[in-house]
PDB file of N, CA and C in Angstrom:
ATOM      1  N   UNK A   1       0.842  -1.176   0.000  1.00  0.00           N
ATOM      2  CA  UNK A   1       0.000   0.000   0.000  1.00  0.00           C
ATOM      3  C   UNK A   1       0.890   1.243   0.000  1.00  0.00           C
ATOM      4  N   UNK A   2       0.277   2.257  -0.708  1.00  0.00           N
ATOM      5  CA  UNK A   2       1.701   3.202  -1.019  1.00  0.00           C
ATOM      6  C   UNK A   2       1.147   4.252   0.564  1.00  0.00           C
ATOM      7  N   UNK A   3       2.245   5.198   0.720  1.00  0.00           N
ATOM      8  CA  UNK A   3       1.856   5.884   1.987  1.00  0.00           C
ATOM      9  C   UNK A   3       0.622   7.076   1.993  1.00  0.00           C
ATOM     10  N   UNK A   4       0.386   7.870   0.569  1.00  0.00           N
ATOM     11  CA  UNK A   4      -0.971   7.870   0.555  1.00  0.00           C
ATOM     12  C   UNK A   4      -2.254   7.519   1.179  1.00  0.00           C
ATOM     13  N   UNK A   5      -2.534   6.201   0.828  1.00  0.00           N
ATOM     14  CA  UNK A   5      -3.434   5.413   0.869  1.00  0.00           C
ATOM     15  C   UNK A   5      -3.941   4.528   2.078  1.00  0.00           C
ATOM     16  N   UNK A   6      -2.721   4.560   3.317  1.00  0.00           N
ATOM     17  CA  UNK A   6      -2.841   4.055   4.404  1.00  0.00           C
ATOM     18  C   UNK A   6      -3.638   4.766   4.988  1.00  0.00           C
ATOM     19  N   UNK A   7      -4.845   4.835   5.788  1.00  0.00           N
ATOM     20  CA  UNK A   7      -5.512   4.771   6.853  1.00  0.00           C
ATOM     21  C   UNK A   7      -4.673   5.689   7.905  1.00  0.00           C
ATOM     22  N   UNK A   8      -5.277   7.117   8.449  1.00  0.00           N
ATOM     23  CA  UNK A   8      -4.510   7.397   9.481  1.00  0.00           C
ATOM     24  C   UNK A   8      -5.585   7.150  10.621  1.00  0.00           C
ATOM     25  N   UNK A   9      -4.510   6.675  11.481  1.00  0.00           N
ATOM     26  CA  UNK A   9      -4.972   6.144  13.098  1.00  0.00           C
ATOM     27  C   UNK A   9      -5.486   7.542  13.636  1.00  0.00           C
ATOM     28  N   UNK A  10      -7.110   7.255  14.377  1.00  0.00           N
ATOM     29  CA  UNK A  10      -7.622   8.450  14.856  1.00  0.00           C
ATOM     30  C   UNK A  10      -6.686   9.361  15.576  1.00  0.00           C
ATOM     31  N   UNK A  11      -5.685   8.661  16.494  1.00  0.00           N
ATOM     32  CA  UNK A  11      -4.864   9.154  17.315  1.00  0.00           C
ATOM     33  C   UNK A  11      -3.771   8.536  17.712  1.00  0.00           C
ATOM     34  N   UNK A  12      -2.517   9.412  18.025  1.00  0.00           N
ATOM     35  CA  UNK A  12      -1.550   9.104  18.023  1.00  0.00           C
ATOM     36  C   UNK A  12      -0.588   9.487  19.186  1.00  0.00           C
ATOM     37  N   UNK A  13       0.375   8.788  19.901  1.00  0.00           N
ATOM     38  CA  UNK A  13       1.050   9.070  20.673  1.00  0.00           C
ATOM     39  C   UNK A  13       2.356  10.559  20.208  1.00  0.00           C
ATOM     40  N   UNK A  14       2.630  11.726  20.598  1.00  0.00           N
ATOM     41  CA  UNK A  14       3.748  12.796  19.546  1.00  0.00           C
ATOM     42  C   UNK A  14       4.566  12.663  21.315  1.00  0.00           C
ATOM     43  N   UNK A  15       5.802  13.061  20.839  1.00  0.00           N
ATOM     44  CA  UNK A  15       6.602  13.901  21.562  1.00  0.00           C
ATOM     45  C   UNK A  15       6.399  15.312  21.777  1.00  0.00           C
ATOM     46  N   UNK A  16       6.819  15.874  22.839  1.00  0.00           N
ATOM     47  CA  UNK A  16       6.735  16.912  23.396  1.00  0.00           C
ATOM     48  C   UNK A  16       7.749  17.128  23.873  1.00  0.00           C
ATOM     49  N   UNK A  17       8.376  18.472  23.680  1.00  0.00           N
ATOM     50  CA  UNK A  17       9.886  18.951  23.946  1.00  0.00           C
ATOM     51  C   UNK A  17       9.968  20.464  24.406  1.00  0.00           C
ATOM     52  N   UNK A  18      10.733  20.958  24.713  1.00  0.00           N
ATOM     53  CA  UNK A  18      10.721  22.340  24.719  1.00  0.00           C
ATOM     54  C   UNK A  18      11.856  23.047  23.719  1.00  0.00           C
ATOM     55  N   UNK A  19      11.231  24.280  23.097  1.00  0.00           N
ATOM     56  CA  UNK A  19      12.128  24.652  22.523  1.00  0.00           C
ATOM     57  C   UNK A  19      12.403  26.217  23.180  1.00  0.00           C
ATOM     58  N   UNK A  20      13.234  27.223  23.804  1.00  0.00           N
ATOM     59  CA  UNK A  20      13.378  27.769  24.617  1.00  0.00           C
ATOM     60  C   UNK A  20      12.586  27.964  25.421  1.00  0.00           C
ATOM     61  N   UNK A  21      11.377  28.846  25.668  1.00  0.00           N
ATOM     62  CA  UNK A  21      10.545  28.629  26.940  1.00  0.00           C
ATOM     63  C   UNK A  21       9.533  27.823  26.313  1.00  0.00           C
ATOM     64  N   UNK A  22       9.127  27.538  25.073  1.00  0.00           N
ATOM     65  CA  UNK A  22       7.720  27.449  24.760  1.00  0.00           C
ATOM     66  C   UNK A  22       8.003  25.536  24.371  1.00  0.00           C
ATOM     67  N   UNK A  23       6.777  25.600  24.780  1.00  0.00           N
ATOM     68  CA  UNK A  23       6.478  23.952  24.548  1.00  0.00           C
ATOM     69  C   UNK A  23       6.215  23.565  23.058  1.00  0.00           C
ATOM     70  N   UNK A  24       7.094  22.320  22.455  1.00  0.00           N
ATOM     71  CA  UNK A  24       6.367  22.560  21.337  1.00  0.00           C
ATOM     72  C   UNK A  24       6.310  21.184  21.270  1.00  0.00           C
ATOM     73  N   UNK A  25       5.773  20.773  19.466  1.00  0.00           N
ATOM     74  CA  UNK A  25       5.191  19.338  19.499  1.00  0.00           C
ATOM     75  C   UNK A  25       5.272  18.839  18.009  1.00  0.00           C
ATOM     76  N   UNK A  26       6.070  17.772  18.387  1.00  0.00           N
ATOM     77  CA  UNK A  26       6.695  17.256  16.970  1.00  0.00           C
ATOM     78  C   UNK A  26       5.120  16.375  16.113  1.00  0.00           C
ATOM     79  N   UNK A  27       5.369  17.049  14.430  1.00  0.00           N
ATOM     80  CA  UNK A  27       4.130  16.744  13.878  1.00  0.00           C
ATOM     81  C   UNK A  27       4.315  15.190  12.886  1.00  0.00           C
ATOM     82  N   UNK A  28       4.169  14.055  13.089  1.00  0.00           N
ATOM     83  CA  UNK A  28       4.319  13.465  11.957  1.00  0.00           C
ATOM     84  C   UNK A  28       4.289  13.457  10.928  1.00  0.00           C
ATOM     85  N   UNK A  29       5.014  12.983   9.784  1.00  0.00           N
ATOM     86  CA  UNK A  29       5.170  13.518   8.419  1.00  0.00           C
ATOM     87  C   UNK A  29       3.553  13.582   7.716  1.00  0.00           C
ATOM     88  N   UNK A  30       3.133  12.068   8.078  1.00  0.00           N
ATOM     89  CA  UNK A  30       1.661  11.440   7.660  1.00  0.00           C
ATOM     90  C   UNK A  30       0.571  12.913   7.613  1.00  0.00           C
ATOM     91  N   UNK A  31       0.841  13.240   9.246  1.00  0.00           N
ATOM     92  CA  UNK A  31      -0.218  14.338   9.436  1.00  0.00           C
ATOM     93  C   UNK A  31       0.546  15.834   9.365  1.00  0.00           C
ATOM     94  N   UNK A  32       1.250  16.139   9.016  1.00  0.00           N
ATOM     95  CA  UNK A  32       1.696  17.640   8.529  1.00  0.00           C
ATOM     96  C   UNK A  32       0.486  18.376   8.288  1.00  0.00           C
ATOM     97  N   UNK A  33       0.265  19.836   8.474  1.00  0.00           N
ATOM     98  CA  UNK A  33      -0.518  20.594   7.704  1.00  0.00           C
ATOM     99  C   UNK A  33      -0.079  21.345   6.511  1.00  0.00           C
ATOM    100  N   UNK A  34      -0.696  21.542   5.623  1.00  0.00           N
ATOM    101  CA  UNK A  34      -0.337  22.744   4.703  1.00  0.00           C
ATOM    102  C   UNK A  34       0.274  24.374   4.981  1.00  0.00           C
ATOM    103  N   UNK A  35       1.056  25.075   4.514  1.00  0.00           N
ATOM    104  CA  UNK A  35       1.440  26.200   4.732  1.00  0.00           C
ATOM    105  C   UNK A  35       2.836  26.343   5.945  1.00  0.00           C
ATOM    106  N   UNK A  36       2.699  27.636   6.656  1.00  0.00           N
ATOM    107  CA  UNK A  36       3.535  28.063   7.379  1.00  0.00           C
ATOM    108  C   UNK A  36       2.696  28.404   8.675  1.00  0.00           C
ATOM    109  N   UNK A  37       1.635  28.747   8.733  1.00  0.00           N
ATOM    110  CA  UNK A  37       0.579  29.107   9.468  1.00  0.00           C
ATOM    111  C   UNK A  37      -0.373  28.459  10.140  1.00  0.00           C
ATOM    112  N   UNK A  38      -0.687  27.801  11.566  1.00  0.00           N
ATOM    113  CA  UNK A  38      -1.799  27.507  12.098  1.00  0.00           C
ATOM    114  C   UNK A  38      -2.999  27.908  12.960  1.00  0.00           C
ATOM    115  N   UNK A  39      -3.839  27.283  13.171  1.00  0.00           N
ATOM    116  CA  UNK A  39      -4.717  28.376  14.265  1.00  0.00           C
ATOM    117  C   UNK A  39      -4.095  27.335  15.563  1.00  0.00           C
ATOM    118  N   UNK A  40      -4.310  27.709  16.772  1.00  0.00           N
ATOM    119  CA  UNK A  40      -4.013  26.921  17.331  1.00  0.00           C
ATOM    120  C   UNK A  40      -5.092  27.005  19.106  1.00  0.00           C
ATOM    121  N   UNK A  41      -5.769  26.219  19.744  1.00  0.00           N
ATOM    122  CA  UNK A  41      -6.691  26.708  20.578  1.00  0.00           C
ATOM    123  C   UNK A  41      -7.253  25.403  21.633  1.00  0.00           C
ATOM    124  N   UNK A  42      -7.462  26.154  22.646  1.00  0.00           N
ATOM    125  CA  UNK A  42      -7.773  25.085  23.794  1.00  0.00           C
ATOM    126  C   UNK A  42      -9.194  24.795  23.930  1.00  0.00           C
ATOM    127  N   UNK A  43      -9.931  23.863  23.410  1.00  0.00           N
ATOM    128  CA  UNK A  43     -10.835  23.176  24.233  1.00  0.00           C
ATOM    129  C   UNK A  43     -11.241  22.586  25.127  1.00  0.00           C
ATOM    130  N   UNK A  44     -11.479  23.105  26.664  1.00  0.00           N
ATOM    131  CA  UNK A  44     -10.863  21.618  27.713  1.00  0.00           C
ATOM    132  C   UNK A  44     -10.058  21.814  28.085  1.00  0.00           C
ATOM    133  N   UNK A  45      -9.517  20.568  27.998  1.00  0.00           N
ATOM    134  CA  UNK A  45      -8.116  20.079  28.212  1.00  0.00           C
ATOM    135  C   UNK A  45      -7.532  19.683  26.503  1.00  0.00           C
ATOM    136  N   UNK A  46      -8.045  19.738  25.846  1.00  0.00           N
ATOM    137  CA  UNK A  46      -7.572  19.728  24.523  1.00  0.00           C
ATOM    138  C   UNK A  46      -7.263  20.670  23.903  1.00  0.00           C
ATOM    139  N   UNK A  47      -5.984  20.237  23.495  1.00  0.00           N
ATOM    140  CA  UNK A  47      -5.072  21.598  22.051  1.00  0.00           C
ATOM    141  C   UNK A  47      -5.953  21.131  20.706  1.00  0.00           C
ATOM    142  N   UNK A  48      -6.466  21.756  20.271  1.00  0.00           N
ATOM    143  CA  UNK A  48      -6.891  21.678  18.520  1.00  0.00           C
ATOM    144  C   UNK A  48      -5.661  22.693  17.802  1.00  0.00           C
ATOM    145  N   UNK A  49      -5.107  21.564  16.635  1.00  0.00           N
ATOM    146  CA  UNK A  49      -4.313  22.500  15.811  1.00  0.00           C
ATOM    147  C   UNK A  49      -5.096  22.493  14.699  1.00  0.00           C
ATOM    148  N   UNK A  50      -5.622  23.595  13.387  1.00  0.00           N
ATOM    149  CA  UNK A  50      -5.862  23.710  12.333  1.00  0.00           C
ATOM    150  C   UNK A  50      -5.070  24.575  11.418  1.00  0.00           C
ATOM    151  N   UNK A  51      -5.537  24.033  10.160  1.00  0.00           N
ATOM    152  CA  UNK A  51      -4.547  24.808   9.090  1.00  0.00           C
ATOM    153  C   UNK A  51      -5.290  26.198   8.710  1.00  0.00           C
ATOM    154  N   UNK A  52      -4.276  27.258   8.862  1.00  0.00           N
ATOM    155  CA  UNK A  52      -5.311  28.381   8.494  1.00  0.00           C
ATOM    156  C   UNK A  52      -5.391  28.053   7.010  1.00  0.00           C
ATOM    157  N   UNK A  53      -6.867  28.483   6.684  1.00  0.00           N
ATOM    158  CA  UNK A  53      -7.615  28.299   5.391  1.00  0.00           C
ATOM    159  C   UNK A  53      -6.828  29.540   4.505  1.00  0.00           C
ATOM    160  N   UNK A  54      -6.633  29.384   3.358  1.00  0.00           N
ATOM    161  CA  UNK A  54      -6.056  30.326   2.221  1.00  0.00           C
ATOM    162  C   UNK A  54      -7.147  31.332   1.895  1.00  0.00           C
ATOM    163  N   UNK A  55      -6.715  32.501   1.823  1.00  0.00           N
ATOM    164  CA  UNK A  55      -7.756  33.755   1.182  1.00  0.00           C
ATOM    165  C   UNK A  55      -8.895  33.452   0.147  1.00  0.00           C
ATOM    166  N   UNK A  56      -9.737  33.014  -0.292  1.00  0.00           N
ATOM    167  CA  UNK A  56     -10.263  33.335  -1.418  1.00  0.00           C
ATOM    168  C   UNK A  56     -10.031  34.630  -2.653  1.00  0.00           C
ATOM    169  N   UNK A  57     -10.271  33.874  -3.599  1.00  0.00           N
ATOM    170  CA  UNK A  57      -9.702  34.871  -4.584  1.00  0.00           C
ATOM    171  C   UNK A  57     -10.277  36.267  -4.473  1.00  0.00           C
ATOM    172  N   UNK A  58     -11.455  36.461  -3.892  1.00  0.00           N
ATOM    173  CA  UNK A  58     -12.419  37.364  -4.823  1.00  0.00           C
ATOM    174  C   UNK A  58     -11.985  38.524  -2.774  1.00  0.00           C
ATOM    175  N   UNK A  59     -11.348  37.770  -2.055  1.00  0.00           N
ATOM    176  CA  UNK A  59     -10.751  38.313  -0.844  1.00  0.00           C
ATOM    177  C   UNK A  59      -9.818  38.779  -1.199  1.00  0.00           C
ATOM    178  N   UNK A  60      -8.265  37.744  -2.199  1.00  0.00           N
ATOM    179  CA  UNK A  60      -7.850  38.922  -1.977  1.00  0.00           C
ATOM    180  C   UNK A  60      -7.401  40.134  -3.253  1.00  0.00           C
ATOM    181  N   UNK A  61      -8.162  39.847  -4.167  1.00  0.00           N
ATOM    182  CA  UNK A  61      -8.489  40.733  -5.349  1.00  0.00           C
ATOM    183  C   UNK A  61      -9.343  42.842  -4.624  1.00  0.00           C
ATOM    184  N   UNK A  62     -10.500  41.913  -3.506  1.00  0.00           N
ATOM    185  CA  UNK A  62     -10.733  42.957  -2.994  1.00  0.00           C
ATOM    186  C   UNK A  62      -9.783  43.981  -1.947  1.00  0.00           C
ATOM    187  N   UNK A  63      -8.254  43.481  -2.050  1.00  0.00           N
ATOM    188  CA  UNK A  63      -6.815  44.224  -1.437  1.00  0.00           C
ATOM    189  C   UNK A  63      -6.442  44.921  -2.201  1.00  0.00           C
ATOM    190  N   UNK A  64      -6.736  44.908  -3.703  1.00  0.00           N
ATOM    191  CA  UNK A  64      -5.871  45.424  -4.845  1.00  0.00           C
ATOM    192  C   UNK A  64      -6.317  46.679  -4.657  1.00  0.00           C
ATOM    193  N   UNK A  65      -5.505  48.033  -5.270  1.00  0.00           N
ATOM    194  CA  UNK A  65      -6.116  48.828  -5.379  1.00  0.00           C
ATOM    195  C   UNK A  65      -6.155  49.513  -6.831  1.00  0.00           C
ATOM    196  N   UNK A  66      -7.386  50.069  -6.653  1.00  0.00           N
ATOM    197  CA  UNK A  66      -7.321  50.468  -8.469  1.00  0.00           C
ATOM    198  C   UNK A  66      -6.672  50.667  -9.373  1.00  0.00           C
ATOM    199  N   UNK A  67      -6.858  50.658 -10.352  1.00  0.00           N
ATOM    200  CA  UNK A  67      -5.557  51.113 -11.463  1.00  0.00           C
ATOM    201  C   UNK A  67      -5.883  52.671 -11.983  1.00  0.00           C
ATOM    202  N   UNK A  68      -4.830  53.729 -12.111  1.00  0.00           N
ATOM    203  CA  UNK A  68      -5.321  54.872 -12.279  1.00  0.00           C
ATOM    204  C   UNK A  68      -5.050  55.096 -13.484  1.00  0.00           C
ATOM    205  N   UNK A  69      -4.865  54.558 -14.586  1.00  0.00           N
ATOM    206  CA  UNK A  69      -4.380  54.488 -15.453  1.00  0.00           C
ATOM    207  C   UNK A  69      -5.273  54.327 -16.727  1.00  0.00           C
ATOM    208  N   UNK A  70      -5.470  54.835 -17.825  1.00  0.00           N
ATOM    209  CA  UNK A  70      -6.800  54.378 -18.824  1.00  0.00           C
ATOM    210  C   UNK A  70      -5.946  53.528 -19.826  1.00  0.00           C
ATOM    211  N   UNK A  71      -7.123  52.303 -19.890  1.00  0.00           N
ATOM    212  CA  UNK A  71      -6.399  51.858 -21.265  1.00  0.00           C
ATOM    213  C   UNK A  71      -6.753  52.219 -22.486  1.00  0.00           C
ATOM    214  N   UNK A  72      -6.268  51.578 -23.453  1.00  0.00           N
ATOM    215  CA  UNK A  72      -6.173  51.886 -24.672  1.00  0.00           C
ATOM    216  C   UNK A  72      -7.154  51.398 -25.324  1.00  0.00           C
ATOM    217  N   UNK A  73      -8.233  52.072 -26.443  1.00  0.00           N
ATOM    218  CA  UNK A  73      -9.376  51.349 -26.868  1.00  0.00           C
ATOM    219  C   UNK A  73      -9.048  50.004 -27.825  1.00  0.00           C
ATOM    220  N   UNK A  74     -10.297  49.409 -27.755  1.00  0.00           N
ATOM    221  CA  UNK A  74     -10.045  48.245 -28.698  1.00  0.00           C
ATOM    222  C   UNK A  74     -10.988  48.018 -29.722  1.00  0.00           C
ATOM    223  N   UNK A  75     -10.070  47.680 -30.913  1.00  0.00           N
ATOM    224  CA  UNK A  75     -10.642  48.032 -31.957  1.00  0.00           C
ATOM    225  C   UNK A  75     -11.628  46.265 -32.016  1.00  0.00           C
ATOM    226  N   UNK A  76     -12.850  46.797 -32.501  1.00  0.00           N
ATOM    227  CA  UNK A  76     -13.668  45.278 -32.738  1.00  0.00           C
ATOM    228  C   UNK A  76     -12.760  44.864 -33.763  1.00  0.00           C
ATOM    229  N   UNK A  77     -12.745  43.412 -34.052  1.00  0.00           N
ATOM    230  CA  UNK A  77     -12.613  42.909 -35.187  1.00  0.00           C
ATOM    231  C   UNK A  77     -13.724  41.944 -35.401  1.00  0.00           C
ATOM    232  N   UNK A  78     -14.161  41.572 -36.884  1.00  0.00           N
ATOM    233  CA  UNK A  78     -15.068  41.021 -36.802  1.00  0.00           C
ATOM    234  C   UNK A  78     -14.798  39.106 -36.979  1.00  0.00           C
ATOM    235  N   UNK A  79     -15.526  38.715 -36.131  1.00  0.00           N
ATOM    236  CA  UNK A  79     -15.688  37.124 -35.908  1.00  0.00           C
ATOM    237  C   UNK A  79     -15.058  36.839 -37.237  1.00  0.00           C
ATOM    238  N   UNK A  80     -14.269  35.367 -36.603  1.00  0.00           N
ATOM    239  CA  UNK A  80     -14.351  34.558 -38.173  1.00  0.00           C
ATOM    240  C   UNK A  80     -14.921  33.493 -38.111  1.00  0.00           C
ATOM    241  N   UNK A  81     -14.737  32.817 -39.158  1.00  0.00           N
ATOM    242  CA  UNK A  81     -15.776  31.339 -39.211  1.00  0.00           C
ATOM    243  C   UNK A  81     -15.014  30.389 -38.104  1.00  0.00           C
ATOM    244  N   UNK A  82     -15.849  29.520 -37.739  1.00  0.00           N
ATOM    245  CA  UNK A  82     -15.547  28.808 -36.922  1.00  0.00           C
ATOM    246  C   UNK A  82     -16.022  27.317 -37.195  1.00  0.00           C
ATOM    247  N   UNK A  83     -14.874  26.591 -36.813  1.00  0.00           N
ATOM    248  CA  UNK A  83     -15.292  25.171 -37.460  1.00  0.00           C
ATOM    249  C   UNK A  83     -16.097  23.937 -36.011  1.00  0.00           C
ATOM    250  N   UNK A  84     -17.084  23.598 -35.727  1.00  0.00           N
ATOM    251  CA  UNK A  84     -17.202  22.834 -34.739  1.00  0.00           C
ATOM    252  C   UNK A  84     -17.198  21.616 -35.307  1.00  0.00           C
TER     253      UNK A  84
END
């Protein structure tokens, strides 16, 4: 079975270490998240780690800021035949 395709175990035993004051926690390769970025939060007695979700486009298009600039007109041309 390639490593893909294996089944991950609901739960898993990790190490826990410190890295100068802060506690941290080694992630298995299997379960890595995406990016550089997590949320990270206590339920309980439970840590939940999640992957922060990526911007949507139309989020971050609405960062851009206008263009002040006019373009240049465009001349129609007319259709050509088209073969389907």
């Amino acid at each position: 079975m390639r490593h893909e395709e294996r089944a991950i175990d609901p739960e898993r035993r990790v190490r826990l270490f410190r890295n100068g004051r802060n506690q941290a926690l080694r992630i298995p390769r299997d379960l890595e998240l995406p990016g550089q970025d997590a949320i990270l939060r206590k339920e309980g007695r439970r840590l939940v780690v999640e992957a922060v979700a990526r911007p949507s486009l139309l989020a971050t298009l609405a960062t851009l800021k206008p263009l002040d600039e006019d373009f240049p007109p465009i001349t129609s041309l007319p259709a050509g035949p088209v073969a389907l």
